[in-house]
Every structure is written in structure tokens, then in C-alpha cells.
N, C-alpha and C. Protein backbone atom coordinates (compact mmCIF):
# COMPACT_ATOMS: atom_id res chain seq x y z
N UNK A 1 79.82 153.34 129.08
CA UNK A 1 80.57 152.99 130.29
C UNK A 1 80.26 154.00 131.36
N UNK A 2 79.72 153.32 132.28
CA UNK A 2 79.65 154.42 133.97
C UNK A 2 80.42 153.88 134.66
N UNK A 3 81.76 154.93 135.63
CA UNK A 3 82.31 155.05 136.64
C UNK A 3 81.82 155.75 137.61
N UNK A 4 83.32 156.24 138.14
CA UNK A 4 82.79 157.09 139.27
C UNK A 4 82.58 158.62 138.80
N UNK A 5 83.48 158.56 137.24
CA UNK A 5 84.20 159.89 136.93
C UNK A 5 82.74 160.31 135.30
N UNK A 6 82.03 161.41 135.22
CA UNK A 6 81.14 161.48 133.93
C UNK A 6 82.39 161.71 132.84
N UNK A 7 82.33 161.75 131.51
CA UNK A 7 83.05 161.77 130.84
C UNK A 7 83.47 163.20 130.23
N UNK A 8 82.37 164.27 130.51
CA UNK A 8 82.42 165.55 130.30
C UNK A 8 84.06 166.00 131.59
N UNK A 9 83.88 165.44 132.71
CA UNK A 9 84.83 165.65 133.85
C UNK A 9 86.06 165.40 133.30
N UNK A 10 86.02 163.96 133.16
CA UNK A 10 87.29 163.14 132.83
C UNK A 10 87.78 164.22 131.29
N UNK A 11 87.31 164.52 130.76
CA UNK A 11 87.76 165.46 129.35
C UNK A 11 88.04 166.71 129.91
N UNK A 12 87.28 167.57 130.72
CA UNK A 12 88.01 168.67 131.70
C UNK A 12 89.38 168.53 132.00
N UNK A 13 89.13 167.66 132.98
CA UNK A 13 90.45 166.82 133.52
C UNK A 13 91.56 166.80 133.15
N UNK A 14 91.32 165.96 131.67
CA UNK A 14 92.84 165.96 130.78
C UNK A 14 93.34 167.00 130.25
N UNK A 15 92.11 167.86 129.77
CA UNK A 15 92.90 169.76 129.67
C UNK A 15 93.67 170.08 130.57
N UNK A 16 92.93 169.81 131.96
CA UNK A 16 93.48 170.80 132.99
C UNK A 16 95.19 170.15 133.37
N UNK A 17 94.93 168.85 133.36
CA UNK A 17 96.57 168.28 133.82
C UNK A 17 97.23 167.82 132.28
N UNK A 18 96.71 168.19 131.15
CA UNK A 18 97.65 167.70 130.17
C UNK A 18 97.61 166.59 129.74
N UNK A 19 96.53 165.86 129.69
CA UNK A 19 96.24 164.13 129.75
C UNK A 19 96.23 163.87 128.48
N UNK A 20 96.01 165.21 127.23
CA UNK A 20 96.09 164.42 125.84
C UNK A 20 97.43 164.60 125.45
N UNK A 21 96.93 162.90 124.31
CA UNK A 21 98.31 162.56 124.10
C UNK A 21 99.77 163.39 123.85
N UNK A 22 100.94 162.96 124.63
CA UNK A 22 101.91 163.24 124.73
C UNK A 22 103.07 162.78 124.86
N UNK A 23 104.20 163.50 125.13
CA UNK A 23 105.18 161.77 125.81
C UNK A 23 105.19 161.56 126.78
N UNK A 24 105.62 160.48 127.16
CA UNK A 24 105.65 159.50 128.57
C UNK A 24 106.80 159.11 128.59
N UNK A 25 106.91 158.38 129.67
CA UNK A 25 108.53 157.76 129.74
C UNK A 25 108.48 156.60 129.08
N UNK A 26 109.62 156.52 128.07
CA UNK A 26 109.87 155.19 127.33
C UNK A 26 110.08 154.57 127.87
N UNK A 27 110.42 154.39 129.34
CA UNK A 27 111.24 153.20 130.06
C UNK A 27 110.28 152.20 129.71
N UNK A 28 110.80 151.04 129.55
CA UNK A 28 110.02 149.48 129.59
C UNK A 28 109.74 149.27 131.10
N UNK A 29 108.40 148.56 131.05
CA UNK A 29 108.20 147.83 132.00
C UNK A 29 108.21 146.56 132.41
N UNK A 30 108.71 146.60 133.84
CA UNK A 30 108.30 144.65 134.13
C UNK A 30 107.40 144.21 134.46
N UNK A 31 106.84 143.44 133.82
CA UNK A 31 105.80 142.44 134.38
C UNK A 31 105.19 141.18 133.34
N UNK A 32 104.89 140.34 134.42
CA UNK A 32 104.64 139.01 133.67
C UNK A 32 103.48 138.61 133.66
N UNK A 33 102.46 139.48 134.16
CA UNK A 33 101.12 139.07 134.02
C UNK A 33 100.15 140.25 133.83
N UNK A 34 99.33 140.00 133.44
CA UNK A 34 98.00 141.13 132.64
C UNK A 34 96.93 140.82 133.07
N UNK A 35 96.62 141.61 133.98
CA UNK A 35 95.21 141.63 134.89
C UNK A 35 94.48 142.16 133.66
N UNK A 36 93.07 141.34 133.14
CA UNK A 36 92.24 142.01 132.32
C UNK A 36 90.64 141.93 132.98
N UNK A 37 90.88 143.24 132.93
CA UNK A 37 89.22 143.51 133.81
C UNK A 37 88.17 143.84 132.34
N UNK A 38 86.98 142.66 132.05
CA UNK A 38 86.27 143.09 131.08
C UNK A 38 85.12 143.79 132.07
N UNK A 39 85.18 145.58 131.25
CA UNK A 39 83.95 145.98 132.05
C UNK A 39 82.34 145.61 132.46
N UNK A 40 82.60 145.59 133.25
CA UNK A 40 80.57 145.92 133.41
C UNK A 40 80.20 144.27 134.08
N UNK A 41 78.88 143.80 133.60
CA UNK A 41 78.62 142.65 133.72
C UNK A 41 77.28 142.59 134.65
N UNK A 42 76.69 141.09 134.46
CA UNK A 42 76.11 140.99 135.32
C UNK A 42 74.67 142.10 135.15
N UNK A 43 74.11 142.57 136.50
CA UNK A 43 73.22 143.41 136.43
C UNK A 43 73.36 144.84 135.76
N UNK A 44 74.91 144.85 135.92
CA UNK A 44 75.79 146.40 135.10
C UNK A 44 75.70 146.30 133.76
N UNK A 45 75.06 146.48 132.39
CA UNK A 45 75.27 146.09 131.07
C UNK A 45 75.93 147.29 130.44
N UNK A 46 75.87 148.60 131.23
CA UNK A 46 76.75 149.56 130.54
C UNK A 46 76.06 150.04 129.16
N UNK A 47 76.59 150.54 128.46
CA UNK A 47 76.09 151.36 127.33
C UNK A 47 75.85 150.05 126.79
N UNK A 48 73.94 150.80 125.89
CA UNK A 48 73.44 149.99 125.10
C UNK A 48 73.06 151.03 124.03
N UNK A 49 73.38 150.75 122.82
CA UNK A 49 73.09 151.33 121.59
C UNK A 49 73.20 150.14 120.66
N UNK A 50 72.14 150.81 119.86
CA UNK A 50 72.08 150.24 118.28
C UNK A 50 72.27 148.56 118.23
N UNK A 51 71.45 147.97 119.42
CA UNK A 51 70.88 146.62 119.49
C UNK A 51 72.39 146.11 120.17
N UNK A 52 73.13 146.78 120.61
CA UNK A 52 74.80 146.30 121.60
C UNK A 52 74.79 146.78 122.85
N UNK A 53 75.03 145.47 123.71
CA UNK A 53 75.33 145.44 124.88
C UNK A 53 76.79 145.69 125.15
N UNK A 54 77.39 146.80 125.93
CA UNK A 54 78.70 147.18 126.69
C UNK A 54 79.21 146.08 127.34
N UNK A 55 79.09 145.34 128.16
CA UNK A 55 79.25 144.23 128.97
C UNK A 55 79.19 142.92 127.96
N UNK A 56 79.08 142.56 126.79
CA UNK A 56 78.85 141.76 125.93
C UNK A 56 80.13 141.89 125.03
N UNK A 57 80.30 142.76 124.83
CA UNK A 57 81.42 143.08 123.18
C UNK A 57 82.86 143.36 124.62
N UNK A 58 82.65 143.75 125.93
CA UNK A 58 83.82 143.85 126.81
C UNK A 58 84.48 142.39 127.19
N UNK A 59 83.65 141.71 127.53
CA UNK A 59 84.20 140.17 127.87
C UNK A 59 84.49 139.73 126.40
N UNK A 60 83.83 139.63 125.31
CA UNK A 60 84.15 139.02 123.91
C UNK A 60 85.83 139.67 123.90
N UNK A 61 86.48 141.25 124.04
CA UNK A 61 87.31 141.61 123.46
C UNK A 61 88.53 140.95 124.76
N UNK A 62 88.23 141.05 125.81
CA UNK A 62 88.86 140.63 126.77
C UNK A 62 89.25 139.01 126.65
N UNK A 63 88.68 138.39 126.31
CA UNK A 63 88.78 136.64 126.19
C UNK A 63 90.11 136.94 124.56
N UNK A 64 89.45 137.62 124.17
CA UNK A 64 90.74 137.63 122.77
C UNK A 64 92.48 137.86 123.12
N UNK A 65 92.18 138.81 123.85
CA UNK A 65 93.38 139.64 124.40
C UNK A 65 94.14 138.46 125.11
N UNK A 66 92.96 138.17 126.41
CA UNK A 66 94.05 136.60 126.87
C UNK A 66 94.68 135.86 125.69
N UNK A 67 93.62 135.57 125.16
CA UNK A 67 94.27 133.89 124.28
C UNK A 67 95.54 134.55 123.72
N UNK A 68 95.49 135.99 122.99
CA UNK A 68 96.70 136.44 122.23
C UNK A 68 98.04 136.56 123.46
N UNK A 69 97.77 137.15 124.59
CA UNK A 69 98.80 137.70 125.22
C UNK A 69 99.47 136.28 125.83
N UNK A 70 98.40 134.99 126.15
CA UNK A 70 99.14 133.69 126.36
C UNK A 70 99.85 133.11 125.30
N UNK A 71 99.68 133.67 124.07
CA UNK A 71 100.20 133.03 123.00
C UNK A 71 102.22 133.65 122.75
N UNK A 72 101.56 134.84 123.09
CA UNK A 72 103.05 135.57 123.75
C UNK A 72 103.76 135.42 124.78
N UNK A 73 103.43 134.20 125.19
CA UNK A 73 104.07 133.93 126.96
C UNK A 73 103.89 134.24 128.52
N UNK A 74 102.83 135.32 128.35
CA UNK A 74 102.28 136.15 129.28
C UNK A 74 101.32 135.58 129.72
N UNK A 75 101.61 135.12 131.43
CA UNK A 75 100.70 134.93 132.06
C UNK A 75 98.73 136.40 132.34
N UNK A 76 97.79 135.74 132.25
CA UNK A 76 97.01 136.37 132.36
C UNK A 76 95.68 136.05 133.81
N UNK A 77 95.02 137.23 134.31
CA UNK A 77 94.05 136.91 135.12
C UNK A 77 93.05 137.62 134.69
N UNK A 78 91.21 136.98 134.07
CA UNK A 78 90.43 137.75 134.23
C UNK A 78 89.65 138.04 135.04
N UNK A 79 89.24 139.19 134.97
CA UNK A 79 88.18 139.89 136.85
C UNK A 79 87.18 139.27 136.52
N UNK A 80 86.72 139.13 135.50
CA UNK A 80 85.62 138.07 135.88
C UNK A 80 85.41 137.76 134.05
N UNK A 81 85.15 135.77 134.04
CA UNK A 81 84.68 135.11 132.88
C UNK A 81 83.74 134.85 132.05
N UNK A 82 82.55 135.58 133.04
CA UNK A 82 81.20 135.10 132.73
C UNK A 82 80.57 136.48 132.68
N UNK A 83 79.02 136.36 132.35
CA UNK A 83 78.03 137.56 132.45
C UNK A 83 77.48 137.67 133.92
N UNK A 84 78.88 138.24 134.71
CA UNK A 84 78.59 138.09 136.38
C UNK A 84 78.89 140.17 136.79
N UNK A 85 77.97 139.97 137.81
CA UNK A 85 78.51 141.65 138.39
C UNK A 85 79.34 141.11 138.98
N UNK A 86 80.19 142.39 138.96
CA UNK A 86 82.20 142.61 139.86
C UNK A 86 82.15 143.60 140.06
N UNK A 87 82.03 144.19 141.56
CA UNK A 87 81.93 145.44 141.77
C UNK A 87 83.13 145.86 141.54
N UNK A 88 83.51 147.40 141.26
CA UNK A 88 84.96 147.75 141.51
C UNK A 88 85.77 148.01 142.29
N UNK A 89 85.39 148.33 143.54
CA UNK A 89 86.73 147.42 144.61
C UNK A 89 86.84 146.15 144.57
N UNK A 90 86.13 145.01 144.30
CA UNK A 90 86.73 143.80 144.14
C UNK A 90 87.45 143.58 142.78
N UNK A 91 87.45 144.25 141.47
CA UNK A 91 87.94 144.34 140.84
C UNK A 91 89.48 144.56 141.12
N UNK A 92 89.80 145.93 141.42
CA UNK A 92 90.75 146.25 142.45
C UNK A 92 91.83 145.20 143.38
N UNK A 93 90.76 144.74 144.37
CA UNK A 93 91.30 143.60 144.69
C UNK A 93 91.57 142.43 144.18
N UNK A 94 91.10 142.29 143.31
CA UNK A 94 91.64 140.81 142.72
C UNK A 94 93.00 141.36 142.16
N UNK A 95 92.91 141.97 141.24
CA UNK A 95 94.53 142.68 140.73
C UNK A 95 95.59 142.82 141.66
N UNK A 96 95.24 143.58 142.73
CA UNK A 96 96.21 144.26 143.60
C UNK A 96 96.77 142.57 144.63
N UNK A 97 96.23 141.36 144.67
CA UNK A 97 96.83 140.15 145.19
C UNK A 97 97.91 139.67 143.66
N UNK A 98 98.04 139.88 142.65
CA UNK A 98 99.13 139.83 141.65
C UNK A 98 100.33 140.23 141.56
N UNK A 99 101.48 140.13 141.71
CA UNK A 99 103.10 140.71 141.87
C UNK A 99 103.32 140.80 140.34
N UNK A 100 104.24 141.58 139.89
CA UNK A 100 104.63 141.81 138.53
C UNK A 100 103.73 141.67 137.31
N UNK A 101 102.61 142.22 137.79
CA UNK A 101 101.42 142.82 137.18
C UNK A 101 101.57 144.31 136.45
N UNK A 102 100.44 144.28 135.35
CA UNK A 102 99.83 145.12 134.84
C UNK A 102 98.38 145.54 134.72
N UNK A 103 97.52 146.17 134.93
CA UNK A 103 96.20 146.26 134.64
C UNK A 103 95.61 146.84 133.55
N UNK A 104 94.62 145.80 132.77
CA UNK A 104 93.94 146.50 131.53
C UNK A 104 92.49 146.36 131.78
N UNK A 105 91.76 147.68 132.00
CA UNK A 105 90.18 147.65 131.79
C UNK A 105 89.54 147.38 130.47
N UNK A 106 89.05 146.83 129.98
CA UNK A 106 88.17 146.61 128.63
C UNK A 106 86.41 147.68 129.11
N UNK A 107 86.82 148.74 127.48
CA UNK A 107 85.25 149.07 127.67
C UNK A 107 84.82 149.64 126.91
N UNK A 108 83.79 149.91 126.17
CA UNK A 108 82.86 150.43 125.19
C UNK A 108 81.95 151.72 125.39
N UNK A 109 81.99 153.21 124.69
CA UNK A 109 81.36 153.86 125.37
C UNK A 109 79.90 154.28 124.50
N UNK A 110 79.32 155.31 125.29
CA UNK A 110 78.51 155.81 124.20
C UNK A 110 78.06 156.97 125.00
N UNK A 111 77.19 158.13 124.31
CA UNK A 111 76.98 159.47 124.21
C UNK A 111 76.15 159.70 123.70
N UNK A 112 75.45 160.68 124.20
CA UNK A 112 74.18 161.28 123.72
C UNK A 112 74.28 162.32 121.91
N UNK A 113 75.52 162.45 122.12
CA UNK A 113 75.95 163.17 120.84
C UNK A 113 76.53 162.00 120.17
N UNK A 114 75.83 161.41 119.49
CA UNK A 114 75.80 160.59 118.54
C UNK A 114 76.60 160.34 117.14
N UNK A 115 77.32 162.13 116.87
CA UNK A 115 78.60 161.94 115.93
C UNK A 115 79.60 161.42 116.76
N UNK A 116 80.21 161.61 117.82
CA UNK A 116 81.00 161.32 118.44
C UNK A 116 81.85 159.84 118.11
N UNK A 117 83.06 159.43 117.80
CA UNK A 117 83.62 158.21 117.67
C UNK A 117 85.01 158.06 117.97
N UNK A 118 85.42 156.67 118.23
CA UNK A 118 86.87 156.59 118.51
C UNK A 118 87.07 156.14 119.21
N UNK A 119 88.16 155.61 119.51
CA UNK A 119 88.49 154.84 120.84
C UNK A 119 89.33 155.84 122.00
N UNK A 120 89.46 155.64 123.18
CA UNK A 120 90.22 156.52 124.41
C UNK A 120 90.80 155.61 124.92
N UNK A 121 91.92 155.99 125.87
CA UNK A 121 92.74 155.59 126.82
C UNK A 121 92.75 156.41 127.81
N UNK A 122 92.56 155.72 129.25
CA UNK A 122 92.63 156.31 130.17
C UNK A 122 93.96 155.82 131.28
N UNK A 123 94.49 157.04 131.82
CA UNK A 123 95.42 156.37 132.85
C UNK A 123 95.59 157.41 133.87
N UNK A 124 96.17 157.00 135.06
CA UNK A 124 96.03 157.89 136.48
C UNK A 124 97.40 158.24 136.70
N UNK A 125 98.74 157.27 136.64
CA UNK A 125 99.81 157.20 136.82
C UNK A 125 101.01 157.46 136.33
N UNK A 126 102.30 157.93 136.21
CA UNK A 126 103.14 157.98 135.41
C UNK A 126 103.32 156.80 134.31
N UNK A 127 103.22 155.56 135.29
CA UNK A 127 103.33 154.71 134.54
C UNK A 127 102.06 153.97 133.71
N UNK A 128 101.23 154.30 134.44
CA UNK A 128 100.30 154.09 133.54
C UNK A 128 100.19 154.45 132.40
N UNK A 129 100.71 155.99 131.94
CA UNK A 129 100.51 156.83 131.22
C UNK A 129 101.40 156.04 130.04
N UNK A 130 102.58 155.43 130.40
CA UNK A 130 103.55 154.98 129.40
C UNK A 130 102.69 153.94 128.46
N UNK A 131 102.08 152.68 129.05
CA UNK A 131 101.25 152.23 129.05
C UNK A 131 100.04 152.79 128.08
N UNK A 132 99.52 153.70 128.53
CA UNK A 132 98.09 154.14 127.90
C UNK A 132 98.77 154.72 126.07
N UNK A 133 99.97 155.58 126.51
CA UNK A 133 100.41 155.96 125.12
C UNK A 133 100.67 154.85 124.23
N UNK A 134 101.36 153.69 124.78
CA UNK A 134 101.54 153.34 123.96
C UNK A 134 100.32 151.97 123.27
N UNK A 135 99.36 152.34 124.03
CA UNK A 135 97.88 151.89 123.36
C UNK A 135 97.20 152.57 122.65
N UNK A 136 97.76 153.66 122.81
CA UNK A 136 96.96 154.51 121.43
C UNK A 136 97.66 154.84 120.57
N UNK A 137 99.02 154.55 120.29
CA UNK A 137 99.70 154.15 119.12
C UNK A 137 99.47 153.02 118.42
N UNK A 138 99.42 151.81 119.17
CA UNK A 138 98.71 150.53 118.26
C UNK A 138 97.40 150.70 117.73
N UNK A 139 96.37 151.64 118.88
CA UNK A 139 95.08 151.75 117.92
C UNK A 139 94.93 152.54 117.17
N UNK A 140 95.54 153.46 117.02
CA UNK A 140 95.41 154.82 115.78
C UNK A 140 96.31 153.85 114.63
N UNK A 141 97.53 153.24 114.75
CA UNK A 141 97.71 152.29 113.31
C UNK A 141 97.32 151.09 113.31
N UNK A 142 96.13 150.21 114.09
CA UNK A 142 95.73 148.92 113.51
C UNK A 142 94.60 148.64 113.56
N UNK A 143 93.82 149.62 114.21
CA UNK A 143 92.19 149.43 114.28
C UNK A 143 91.46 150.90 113.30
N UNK A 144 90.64 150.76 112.25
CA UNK A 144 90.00 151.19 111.54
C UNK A 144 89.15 152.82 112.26
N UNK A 145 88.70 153.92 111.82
CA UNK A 145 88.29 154.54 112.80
C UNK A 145 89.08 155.11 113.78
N UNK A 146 88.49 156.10 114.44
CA UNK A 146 89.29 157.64 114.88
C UNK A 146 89.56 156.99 116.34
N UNK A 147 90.86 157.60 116.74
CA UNK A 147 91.46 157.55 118.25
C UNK A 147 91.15 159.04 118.55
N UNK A 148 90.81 158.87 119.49
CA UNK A 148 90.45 160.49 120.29
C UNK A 148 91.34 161.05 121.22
N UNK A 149 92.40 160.35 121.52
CA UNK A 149 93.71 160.02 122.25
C UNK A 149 93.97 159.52 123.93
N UNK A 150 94.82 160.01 124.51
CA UNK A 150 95.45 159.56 125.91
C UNK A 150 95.06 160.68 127.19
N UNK A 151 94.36 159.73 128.09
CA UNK A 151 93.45 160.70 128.90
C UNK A 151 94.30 160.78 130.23
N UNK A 152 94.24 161.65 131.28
CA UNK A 152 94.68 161.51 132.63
C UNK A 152 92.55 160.92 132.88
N UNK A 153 92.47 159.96 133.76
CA UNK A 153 91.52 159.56 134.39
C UNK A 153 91.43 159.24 135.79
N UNK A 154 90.40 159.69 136.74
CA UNK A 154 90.59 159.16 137.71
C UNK A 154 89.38 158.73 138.39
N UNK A 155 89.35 157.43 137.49
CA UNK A 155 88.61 155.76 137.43
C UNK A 155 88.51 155.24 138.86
N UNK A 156 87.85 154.91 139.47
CA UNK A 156 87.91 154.16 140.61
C UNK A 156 88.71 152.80 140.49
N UNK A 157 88.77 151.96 139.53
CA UNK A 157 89.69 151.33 139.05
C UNK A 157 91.28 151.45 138.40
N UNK A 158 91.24 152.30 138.23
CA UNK A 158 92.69 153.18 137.96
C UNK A 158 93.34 153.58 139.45
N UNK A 159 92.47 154.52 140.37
CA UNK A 159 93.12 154.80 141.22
C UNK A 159 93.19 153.68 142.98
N UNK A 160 92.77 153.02 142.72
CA UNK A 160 92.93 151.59 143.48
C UNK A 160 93.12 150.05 143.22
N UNK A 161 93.60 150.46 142.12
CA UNK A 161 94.85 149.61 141.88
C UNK A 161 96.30 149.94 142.11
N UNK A 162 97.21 148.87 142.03
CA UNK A 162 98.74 149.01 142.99
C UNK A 162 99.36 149.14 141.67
N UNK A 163 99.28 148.34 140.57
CA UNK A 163 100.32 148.33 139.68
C UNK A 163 99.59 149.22 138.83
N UNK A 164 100.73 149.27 137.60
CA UNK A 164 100.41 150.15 136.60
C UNK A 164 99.03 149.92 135.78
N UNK A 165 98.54 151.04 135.92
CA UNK A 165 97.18 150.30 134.92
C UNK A 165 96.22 151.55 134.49
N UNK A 166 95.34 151.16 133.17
CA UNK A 166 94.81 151.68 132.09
C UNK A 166 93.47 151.08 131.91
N UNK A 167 92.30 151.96 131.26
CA UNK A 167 91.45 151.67 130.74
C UNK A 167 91.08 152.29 129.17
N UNK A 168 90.66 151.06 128.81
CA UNK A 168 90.64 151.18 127.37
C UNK A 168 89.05 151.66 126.79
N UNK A 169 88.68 152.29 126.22
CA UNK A 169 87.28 153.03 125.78
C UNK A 169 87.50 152.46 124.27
N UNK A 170 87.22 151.36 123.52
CA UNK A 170 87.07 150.75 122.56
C UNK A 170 86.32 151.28 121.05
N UNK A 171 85.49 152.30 121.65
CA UNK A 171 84.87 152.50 120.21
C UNK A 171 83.39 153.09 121.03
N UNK A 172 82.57 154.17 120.34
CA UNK A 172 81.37 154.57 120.85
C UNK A 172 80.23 153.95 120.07
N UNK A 173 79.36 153.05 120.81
CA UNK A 173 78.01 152.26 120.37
C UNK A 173 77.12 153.12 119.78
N UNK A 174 77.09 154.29 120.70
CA UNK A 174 76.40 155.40 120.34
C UNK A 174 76.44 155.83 118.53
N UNK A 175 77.64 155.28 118.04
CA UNK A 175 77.48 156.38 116.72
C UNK A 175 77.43 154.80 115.73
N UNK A 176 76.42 154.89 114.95
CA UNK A 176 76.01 154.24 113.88
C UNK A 176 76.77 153.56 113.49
N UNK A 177 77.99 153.86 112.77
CA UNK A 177 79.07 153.43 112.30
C UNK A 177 79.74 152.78 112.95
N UNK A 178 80.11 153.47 113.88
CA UNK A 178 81.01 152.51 114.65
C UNK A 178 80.76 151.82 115.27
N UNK A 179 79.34 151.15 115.52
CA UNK A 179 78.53 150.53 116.39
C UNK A 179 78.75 148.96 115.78
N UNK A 180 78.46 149.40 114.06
CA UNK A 180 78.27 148.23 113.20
C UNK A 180 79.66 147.69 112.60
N UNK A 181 80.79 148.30 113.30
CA UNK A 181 82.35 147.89 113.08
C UNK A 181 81.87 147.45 114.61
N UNK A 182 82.01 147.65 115.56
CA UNK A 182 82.16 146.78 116.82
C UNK A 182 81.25 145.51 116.83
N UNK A 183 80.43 145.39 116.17
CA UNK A 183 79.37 144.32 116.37
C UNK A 183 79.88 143.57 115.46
N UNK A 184 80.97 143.90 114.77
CA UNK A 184 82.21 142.75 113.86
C UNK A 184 82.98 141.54 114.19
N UNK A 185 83.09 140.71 114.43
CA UNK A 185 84.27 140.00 115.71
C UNK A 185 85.45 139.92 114.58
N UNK A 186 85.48 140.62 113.43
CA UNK A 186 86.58 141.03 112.84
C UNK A 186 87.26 141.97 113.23
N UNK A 187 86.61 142.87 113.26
CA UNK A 187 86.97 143.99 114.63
C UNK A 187 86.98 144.15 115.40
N UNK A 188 86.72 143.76 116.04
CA UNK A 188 86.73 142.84 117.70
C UNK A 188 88.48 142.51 117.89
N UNK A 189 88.43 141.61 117.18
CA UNK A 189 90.37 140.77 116.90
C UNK A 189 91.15 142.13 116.40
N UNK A 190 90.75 143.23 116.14
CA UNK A 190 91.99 144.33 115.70
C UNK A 190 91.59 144.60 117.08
N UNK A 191 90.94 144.86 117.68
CA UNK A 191 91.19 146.14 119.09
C UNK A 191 91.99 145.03 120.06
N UNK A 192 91.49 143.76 120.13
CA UNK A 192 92.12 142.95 121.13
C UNK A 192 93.93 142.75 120.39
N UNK A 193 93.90 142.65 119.51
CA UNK A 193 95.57 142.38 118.83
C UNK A 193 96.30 143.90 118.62
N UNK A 194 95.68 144.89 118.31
CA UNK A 194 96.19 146.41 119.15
C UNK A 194 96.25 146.31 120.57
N UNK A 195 95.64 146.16 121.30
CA UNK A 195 95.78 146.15 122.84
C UNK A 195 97.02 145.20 123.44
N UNK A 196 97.33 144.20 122.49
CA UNK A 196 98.40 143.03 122.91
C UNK A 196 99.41 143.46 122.38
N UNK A 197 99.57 143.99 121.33
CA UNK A 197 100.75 144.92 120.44
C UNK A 197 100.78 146.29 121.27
N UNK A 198 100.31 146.99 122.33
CA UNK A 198 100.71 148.34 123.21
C UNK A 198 101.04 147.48 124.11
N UNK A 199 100.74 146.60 124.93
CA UNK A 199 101.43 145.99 126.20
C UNK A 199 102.86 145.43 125.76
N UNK A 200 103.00 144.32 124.52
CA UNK A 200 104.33 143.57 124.38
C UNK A 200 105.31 145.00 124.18
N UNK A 201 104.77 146.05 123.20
CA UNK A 201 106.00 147.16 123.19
C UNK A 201 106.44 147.83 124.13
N UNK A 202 105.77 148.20 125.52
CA UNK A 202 106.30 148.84 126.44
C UNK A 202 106.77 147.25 127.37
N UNK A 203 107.07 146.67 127.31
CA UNK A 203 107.51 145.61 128.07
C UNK A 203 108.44 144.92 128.01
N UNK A 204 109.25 145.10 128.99
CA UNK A 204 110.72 144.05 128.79
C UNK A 204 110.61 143.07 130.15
N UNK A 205 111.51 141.95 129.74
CA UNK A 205 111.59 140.81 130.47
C UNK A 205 112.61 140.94 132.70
């Protein structure tokens, strides 16, 4: 995954302001709809390792997440359906025209250091943060493989967006193992049904 932010920064970052996991405010949130931005796309394919496309396994996990979170009553919007580029201010903008919204980035990373594994959460906001924690509680107990924990990030998509919102770092392509659990669509359905199990728990009506 490339932003605006390298990932060596964004890990600075969370030292410096405290971004790994911690508590947040339990308060529940409102909202009735789930902006899901699957990363990348298009001419953007994002991290490629071990015969996997970033932009490929992001829309696959993102299409899951809808069907589950409509199955829960929750209206949903995706930034984009297809293998199309979406720059990220229009990303941004499409979200930020939504009222009683939430935002979820879908994304896959990888690294030149190749032990490296796990999934991350990133968030900019207080409330985001409630949010991001409580996505890395569903993925440290329902998806297989190491959580690396809850990041402060500051995503160009995180920080221009209006409502509360998070990006999700799914698993690193980069490392062997976990490359050949993501290229699962068994595993695929745990990160998308963890991701729908952290939104329904911080959420009230």
C-alpha cells in the first residue's frame, strides 16, 4: 500500500503520539452507513508479492464486508466497484457527500523485510481511534496470524474525510505465509467478517 505517509513515518508517528494500541473512548457511535473504500485500483495495483495483486484481494475483501454489513441492516457505499483508478481526494469526496457515516479503507501491505506480518489499523481521530481499536480486537480474535496493533495515521484519506474513519492494513503479501493465507477467499471471509464484527460493536442505533 502507497499513501501519502511511508510506513517507517507512520510507525515513528505512533511512538511519538501514542498510536499503539490502547484505550479509546467506549462511547458508541452513530451511523447508518459504511463508506468502504477498496484500496488502490485501476492503474494503482499497490503491493505485488508472491504472484498477489493489492488492488485485487482489496475490492474481493471490500465486496464481502458490504454483502455482510447489508445483511446487518447497514446501509453501504463503495468508492469504487470495479478495477478502476480513484484518486484520493475523490475518494474523500464521495464519503464526505454521506450524513451518518463511517469510513473504512480496505488494504494489503508489503515490505522489503519479508519476516514482517500482521494486520494494522490506522486512524487520525478520536473517534476514529474508537473505531480502529475496536478492529483490532475482532482481528487479533478471528483472523489467523499476528495483529501488529492500532496506529495514529495521517493518510490522506483519513485526514480528509468528515466522519469517523480508519484504514485497515489486512495482512503483508510480502511474507510467504501470509501471502498464501490471503490468496485464501477462506480468509478473505475472516478479515471481511472481523471488520463487520469491529464496526457492529462500536455502534449503536
Amino acid at each position: 500500500m502507497r499513501l501519502c505517509l511511508s510506513r517507517f513515518a507512520a510507525a515513528f508517528l505512533a511512538l511519538i503520539l501514542g498510536g499503539a494500541t490502547g484505550s479509546a473512548s467506549a462511547e458508541p457511535l452513530r451511523f447508518s452507513t459504511v463508506v468502504i473504500d477498496a484500496g488502490h485500483g485501476g492503474k494503482d495495483g499497490g503491493s505485488a508479492w508472491n504472484g498477489l495483486i493489492e488492488k485485487k484481494l482489496c475490492l474481493d475483501v471490500a465486496r464481502r464486508v458490504e454483502t455482510g454489513l447489508k445483511s446487518n441492516g447497514l446501509k453501504t457505499l463503495m468508492t469504487r466497484r470495479t478495477d478502476a483508478f480513484v484518486a484520493l481526494e475523490q475518494r474523500a469526496r464521495i464519503a464526505n457527500r454521506v450524513s451518518s457515516s463511517v469510513f473504512v479503507s480496505i488494504h494489503f501491505n508489503g515490505s522489503r523485510k519479508t519476516s514482517i506480518a500482521g494486520s494494522e489499523v490506522y486512524y487520525r481521530s478520536p473517534r476514529g481511534k474508537a473505531i480502529a481499536t475496536s478492529l483490532g480486537r475482532s482481528l487479533k480474535s478471528g483472523v489467523p496470524g499476528a495483529t501488529r496493533g492500532v496506529f495514529y495515521g495521517d493518510y490522506k484519506v483519513l485526514r480528509e474525510t468528515d466522519m469517523p474513519a480508519v484504514l485497515v492494513e489486512c495482512g503483508y503479501l510480502s511474507n510467504k505465509r501470509e501471502a498464501r493465507r490471503c490468496a485464501d477467499p477462506v480468509h478473505r471471509q475472516k478479515l471481511a467478517d472481523a471488520i463487520i464484527r469491529g464496526l457492529l460493536a462500536v455502534r449503536t442505533k
